[in-house]
Protein backbone atom coordinates (compact mmCIF):
# COMPACT_ATOMS: atom_id res chain seq x y z
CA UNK A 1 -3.81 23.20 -27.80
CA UNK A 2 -1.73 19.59 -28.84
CA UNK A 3 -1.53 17.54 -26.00
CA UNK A 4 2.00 16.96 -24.79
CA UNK A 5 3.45 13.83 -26.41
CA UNK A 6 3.70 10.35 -24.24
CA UNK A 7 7.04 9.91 -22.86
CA UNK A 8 8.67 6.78 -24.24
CA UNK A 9 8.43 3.77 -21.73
CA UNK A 10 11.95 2.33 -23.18
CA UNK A 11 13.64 5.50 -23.26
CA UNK A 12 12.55 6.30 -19.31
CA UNK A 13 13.47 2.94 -18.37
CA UNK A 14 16.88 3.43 -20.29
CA UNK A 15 17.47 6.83 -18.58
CA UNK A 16 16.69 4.94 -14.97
CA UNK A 17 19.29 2.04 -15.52
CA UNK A 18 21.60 4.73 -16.47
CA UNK A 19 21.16 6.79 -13.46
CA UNK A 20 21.35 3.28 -11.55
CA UNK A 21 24.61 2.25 -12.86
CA UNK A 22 26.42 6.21 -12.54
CA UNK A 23 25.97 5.28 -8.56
CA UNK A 24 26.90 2.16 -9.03
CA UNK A 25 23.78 0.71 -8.15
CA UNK A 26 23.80 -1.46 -11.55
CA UNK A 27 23.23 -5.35 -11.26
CA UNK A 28 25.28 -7.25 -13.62
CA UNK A 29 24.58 -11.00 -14.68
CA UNK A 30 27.27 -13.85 -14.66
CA UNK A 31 27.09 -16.82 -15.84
CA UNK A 32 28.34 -20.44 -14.36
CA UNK A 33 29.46 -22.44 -16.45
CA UNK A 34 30.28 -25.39 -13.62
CA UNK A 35 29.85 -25.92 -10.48
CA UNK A 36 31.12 -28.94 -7.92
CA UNK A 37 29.86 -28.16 -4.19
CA UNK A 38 30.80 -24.86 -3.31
CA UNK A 39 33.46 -24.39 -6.40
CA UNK A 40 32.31 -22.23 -9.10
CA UNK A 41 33.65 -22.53 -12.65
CA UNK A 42 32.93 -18.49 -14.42
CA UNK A 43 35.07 -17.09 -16.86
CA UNK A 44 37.66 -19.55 -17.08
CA UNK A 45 38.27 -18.91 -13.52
CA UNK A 46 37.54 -21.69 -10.71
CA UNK A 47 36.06 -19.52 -7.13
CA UNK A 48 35.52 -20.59 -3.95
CA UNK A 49 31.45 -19.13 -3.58
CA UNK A 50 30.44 -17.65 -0.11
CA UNK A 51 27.21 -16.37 -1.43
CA UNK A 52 24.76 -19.10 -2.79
CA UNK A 53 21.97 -20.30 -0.36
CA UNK A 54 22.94 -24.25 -0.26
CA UNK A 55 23.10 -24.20 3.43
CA UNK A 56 22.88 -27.99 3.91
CA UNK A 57 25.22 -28.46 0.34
CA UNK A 58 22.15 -31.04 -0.84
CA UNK A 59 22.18 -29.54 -3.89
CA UNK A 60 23.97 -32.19 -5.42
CA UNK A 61 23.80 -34.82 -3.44
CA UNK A 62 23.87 -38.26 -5.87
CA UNK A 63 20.77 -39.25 -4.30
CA UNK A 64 18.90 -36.11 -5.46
CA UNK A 65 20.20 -36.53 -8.95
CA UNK A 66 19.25 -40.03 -8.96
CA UNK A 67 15.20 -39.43 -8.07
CA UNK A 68 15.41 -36.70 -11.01
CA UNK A 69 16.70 -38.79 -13.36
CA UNK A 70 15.10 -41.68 -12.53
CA UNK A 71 11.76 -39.73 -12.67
CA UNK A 72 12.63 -37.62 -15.76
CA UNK A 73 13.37 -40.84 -17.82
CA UNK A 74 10.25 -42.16 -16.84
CA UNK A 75 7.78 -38.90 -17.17
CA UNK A 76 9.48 -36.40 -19.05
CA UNK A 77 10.70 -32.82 -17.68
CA UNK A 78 7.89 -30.54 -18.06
CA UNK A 79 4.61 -31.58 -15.80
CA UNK A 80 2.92 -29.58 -19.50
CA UNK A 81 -0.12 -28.02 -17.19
CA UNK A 82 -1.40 -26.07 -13.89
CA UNK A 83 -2.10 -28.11 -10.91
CA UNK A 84 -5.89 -27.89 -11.15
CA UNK A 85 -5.59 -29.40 -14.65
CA UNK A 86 -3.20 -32.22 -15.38
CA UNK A 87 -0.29 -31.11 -13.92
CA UNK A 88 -0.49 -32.39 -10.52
CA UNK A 89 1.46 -35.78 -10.45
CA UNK A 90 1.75 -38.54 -7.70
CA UNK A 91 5.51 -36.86 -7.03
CA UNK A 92 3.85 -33.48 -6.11
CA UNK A 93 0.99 -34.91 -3.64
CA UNK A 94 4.03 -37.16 -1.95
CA UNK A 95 6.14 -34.01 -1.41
CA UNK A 96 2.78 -31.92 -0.17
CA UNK A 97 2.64 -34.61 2.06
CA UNK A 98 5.93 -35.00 3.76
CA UNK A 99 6.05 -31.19 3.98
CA UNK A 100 3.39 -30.92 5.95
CA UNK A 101 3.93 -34.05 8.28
CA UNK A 102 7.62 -32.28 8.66
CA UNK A 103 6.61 -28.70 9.47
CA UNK A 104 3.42 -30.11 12.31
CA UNK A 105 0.62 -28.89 9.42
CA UNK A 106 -2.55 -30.23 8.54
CA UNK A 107 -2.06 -29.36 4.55
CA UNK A 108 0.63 -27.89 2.13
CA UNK A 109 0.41 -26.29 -1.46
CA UNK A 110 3.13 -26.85 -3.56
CA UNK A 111 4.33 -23.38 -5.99
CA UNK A 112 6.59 -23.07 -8.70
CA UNK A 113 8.57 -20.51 -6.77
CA UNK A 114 8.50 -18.74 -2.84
CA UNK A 115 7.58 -15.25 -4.76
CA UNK A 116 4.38 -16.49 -6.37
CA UNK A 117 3.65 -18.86 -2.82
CA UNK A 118 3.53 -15.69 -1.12
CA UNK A 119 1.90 -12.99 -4.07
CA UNK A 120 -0.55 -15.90 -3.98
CA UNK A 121 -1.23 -16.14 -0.32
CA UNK A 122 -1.70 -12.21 0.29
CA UNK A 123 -3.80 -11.81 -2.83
CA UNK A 124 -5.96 -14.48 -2.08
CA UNK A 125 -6.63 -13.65 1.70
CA UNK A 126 -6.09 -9.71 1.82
CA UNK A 127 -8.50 -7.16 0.20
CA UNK A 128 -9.51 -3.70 0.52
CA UNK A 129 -10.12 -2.25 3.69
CA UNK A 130 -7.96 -5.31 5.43
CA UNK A 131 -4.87 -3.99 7.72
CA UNK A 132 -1.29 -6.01 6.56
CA UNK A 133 1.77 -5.10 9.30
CA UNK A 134 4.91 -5.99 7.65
CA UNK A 135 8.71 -5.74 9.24
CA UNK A 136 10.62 -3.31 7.19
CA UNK A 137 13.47 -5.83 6.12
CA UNK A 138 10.77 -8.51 4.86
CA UNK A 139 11.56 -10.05 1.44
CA UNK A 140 10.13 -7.89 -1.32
CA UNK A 141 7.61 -10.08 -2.48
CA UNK A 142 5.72 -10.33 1.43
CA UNK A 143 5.94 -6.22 0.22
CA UNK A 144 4.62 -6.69 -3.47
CA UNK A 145 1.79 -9.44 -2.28
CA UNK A 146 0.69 -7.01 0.30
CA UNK A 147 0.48 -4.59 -2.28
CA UNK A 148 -1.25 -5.95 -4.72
CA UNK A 149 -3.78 -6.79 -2.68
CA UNK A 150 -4.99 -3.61 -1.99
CA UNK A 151 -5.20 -3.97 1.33
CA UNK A 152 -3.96 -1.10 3.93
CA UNK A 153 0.77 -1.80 4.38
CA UNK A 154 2.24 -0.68 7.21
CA UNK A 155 5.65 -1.65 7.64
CA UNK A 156 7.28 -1.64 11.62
CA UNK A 157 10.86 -0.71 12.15
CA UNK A 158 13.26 -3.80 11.81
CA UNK A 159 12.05 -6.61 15.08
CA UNK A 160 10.40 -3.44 16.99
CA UNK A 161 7.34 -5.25 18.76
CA UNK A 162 6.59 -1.58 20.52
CA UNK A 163 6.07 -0.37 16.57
CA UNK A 164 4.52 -3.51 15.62
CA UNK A 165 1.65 -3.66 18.10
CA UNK A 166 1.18 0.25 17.14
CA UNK A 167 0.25 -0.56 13.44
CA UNK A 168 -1.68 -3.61 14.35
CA UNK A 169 -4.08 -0.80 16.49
CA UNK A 170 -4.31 1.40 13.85
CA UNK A 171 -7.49 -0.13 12.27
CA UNK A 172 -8.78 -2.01 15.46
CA UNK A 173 -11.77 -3.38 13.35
CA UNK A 174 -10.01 -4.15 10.27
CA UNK A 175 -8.85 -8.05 9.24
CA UNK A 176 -5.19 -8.03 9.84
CA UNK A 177 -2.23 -10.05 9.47
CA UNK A 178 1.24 -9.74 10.77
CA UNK A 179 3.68 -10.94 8.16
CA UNK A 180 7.47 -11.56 8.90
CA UNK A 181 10.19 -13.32 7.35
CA UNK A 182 11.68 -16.49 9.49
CA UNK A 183 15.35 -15.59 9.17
CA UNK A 184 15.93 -12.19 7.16
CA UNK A 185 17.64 -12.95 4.20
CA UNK A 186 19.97 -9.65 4.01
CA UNK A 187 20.60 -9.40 7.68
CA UNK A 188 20.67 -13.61 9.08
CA UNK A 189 18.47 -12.82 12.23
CA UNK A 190 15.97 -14.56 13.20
CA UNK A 191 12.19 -12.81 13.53
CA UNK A 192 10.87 -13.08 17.21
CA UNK A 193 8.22 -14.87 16.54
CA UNK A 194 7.20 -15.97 19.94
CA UNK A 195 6.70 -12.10 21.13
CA UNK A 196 4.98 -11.66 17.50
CA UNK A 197 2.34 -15.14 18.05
CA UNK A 198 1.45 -13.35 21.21
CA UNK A 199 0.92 -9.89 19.97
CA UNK A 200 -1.51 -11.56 17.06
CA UNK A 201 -3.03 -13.78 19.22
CA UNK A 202 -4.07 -10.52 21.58
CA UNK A 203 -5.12 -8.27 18.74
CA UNK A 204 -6.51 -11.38 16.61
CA UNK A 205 -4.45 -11.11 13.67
CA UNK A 206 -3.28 -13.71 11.26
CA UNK A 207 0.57 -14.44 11.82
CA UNK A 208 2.55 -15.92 8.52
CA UNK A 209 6.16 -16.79 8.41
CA UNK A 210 8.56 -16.52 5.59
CA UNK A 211 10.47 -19.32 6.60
CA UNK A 212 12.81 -19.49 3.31
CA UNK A 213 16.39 -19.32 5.08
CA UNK A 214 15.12 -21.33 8.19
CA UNK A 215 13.60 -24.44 6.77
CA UNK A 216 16.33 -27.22 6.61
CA UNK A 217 18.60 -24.96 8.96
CA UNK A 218 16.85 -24.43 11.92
CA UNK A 219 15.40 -26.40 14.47
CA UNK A 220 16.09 -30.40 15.78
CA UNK A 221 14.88 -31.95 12.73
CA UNK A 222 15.17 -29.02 10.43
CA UNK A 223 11.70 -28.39 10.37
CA UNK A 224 12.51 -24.31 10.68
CA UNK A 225 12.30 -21.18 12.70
CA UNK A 226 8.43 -21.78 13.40
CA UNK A 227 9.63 -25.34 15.11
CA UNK A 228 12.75 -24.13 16.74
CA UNK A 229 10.59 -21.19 18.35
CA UNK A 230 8.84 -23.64 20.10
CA UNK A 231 5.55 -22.98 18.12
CA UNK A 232 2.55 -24.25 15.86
CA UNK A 233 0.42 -24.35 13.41
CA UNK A 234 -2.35 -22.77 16.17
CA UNK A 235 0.36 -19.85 17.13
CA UNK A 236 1.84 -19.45 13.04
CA UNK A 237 -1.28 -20.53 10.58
CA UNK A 238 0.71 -19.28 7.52
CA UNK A 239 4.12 -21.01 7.10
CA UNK A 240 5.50 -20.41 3.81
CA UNK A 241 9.08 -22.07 2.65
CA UNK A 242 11.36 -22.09 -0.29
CA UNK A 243 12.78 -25.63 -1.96
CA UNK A 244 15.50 -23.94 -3.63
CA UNK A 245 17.98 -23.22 -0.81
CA UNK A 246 18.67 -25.61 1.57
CA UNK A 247 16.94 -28.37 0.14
CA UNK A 248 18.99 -27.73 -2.82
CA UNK A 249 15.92 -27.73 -5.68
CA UNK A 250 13.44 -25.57 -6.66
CA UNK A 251 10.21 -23.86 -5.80
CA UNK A 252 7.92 -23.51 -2.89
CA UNK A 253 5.29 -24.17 -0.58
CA UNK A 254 2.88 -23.04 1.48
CA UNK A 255 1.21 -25.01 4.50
CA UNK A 256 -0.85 -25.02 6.89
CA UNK A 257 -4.94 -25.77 7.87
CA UNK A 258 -6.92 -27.33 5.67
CA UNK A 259 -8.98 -24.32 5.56
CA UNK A 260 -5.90 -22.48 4.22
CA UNK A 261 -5.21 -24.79 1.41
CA UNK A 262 -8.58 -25.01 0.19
CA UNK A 263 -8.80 -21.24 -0.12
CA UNK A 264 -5.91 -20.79 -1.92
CA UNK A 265 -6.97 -23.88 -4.42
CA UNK A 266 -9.83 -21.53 -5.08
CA UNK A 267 -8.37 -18.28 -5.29
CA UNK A 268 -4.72 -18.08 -5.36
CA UNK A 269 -4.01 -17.01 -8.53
CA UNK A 270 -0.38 -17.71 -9.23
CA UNK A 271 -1.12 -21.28 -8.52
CA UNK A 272 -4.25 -21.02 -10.83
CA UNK A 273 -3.25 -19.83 -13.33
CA UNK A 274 0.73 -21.34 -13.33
CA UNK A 275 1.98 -24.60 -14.63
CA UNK A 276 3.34 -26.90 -11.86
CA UNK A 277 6.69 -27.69 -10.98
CA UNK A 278 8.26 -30.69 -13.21
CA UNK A 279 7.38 -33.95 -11.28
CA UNK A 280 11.31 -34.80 -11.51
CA UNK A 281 11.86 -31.92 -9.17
CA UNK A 282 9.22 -32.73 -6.78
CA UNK A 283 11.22 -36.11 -6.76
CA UNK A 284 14.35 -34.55 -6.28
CA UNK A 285 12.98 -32.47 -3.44
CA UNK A 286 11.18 -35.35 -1.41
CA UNK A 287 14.90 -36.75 -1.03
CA UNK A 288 16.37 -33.29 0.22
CA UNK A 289 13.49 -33.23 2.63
CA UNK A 290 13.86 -37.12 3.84
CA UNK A 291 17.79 -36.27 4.02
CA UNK A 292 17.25 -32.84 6.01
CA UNK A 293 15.65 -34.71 8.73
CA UNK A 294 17.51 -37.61 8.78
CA UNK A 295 21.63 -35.73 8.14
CA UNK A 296 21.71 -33.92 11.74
CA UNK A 297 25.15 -33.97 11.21
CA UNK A 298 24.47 -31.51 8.54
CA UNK A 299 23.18 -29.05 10.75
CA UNK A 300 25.96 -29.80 13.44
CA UNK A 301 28.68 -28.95 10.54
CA UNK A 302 26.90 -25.76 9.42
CA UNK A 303 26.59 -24.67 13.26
CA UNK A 304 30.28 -25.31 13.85
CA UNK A 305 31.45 -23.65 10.74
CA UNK A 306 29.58 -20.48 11.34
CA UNK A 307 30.86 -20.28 14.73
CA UNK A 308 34.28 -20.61 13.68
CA UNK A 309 33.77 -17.88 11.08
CA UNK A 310 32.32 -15.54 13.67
CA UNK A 311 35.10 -15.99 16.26
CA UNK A 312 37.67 -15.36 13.45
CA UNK A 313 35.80 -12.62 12.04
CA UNK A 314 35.57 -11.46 15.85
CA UNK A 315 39.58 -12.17 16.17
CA UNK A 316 39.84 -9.52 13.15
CA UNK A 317 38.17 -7.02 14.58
CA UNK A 318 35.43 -7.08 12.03
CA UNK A 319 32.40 -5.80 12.97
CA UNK A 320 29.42 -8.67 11.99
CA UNK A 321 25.61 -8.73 13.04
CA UNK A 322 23.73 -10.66 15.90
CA UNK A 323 23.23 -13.62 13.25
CA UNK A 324 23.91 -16.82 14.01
CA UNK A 325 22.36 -18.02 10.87
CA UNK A 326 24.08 -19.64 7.71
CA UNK A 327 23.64 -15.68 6.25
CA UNK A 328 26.83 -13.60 7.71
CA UNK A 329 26.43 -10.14 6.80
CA UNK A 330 29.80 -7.90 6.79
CA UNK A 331 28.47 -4.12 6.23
CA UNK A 332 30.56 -1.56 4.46
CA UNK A 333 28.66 1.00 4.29
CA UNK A 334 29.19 2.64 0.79
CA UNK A 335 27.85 0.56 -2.19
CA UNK A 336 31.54 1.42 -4.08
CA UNK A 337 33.21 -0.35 -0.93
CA UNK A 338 30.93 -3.16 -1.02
CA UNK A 339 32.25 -3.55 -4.80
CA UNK A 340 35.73 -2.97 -4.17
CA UNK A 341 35.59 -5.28 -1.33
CA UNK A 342 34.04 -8.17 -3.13
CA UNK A 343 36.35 -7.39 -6.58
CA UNK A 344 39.71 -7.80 -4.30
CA UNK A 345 37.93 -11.30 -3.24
CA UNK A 346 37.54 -12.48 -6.22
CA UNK A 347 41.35 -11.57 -6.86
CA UNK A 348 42.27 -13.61 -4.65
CA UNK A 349 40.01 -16.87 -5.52
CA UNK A 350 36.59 -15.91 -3.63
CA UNK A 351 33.27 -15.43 -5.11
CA UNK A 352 31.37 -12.99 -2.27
CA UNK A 353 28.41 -10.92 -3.50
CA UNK A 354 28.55 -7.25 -2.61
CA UNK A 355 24.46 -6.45 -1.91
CA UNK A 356 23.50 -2.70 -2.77
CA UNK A 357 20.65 -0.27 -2.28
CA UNK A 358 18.24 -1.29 -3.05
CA UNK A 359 18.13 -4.49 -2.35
CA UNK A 360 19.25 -3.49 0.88
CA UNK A 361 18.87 0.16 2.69
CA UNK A 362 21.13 2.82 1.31
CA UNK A 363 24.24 3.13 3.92
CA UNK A 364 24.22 -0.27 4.37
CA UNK A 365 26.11 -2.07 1.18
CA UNK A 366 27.37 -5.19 2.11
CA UNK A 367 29.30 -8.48 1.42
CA UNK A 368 26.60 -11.06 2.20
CA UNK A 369 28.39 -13.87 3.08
CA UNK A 370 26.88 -17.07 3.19
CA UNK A 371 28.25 -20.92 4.56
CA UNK A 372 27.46 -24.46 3.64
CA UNK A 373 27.47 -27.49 5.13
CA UNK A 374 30.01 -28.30 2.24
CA UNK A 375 32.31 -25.65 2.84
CA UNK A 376 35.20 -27.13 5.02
CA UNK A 377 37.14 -25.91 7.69
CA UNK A 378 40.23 -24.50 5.64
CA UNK A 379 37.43 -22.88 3.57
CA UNK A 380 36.83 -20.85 6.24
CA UNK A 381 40.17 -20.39 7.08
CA UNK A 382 40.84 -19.18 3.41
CA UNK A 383 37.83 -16.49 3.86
CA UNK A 384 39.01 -15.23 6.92
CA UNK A 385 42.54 -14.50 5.57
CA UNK A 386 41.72 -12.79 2.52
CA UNK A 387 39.24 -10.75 4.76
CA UNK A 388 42.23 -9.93 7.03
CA UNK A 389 43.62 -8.48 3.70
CA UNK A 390 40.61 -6.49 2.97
CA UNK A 391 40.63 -4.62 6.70
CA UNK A 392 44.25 -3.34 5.69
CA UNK A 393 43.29 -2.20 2.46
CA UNK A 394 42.11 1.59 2.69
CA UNK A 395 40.43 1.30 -0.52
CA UNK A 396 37.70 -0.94 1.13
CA UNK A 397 37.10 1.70 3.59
């Protein structure tokens, strides 16, 4: 009897991006051709963005652009290996080292981005038969490190410390660690981390913190939602943060106790086996981290801006989350609203990404709206009208 013939990878992935785009599911690229602060130059048009992650608007600060070029001129772009072989420049250890001095750690490990910080952190210390508890809204790569690991995920409803402490009992005599974004990235809130240090700490299970959206943001000095909790490195021994949102640049890092560091040197394999981050950028991100600690106003402006958005969001009668994060979630509901929604913004001068299933849970499509320290006042203003239009409009349900 003739075996059945292999289905055709291509053709099955074809047949799933068509069934993703008939419920309107599909992602679609487009490109920027400019930007200036929060204006947006695509398709000949010039938008006002509410959806990029430059919370403290550093991204082009003059004094960014000047360490990059002042670096690239004198090194080159590409750093041309891995870390562990030539890559590692004098701009890299300088950054590891004023990361670490800002978020209270003994050590941090520069990566090229925050999905391979944290694949590389949960393959390196997770293995068969080890317990990972995971909140259900985490960023999909805590999910896919966890994963790959082959360790034992089990995911607690969204901030539910009851559920939470359940899965950490379920393999009492297992190696476990509790894994939770800072500030969720779809949702704004912020993790409670001081009820989660104490549940590890009882259970002795390794807490790490996703602190992408909180680093910069968050905090007196910036230093994130680990500082502005009121704990350290002893309570959170895993802090892992992104460069490429509010400090404006690229990549990641993970920090923490020597111990940690030296482990992952060894067995992290997305640092391994990945050439480092161009020195320029490094450069460039030493500045954003010098200016995120010394521009308070920065933070003040952000605060005050998403406080007026809320109370004349609030004014509107639109419904928002508990966030008082940079991230202001408006939830629609139906994915084709979310669309509509965002297409009638864009009519009217706004760039606001609608977020679908399943990025985010189905029933809850969304326009994630997101503010900047270098969006003004009448910015605000601007979204708040057009979002007045929206309520009236049936077709945005």
């Amino acid at each position: 009897m003739a075996a059945a013939p292999r289905p055709d990878l291509l053709d099955r992935l074809a047949v799933q991006t068509a069934e993703r785009e008939s419920a309107q599911l599909l992602r679609r690229l487009r490109t920027i051709e400019h930007a200036d602060g929060p204006w947006l130059e695509t398709g000949g048009r010039r938008l006002l963005s509410f959806c990029s992650n430059d919370y403290l608007g550093l991204a082009q600060h003059p004094q960014l652009i000047a360490a990059f070029k002042r670096v690239a001129d004198d090194e080159g772009v590409g750093s041309t290996s891995a870390h562990l072989i030539s890559g590692h420049r004098a701009e890299h250890a300088m950054l590891e080292e004023a990361l670490a001095a800002w978020t209270g750690r003994e050590r941090a490990l520069l990566f090229s981005t925050g999905y391979m910080a944290n694949l590389g952190v949960l393959q390196a210390l997770l293995t068969r038969g080890d317990l990972c508890v995971q909140d259900k809204l985490n960023h999909a790569c805590l999910l896919d490190g966890a994963q790959l690991s082959g360790a034992e995920l089990k995911r607690y409803p969204h901030a539910d410390m009851a559920a939470a402490a359940r899965q950490l009992a379920v393999h009492g005599g297992a190696a476990a660690l509790l894994a939770t974004d800072g500030v969720f990235s779809m949702d704004g809130d912020v993790a409670p981390l001081r009820e989660l240090a104490t549940l590890c700490r009882r259970e002795r299970a390794t807490l790490m913190v996703d602190d992408a959206h909180g680093l910069g943001v968050l905090g007196d000095d910036g230093a994130g939602s680990v500082r502005a909790a009121g704990l350290g490195q002893r309570d959170v021994p895993i802090l892992m943060a992104t460069l490429g949102k509010a400090l404006g640049c690229a990549g990641a890092f993970v920090a923490g106790p020597v111990a940690l560091i030296d482990g992952l040197m060894q067995f992290a394999r997305p640092y391994i086996y990945t050439t480092a981050m161009p020195p320029a950028v490094a450069a460039a991100a030493l500045v954003a981290v010098q200016l995120a600690q010394a521009d308070s106003w920065r933070r003040d402006k952000l605060t005050a801006l998403i406080q007026r958005f809320r109370t004349g969001a609030a004014q509107l009668g639109l419904t928002l989350s508990s966030s008082t994060s940079a991230i202001q979630p408006l939830v629609l509901g139906d994915a084709q609203a979310a669309l509509n929604a965002a297409h009638a913004l864009e009519q009217q001068g706004l760039l606001v990404t609608a977020i679908r299933p399943p990025t985010v849970p189905a029933g809850s499509a969304r326009l994630r709206i997101t503010l900047s320290a270098a969006h003004e006042e009448e910015n605000i203003d601007r979204l708040l009208g057009a979002l007045e239009t929206l309520r009236l409009a049936p077709a945005t349900g």
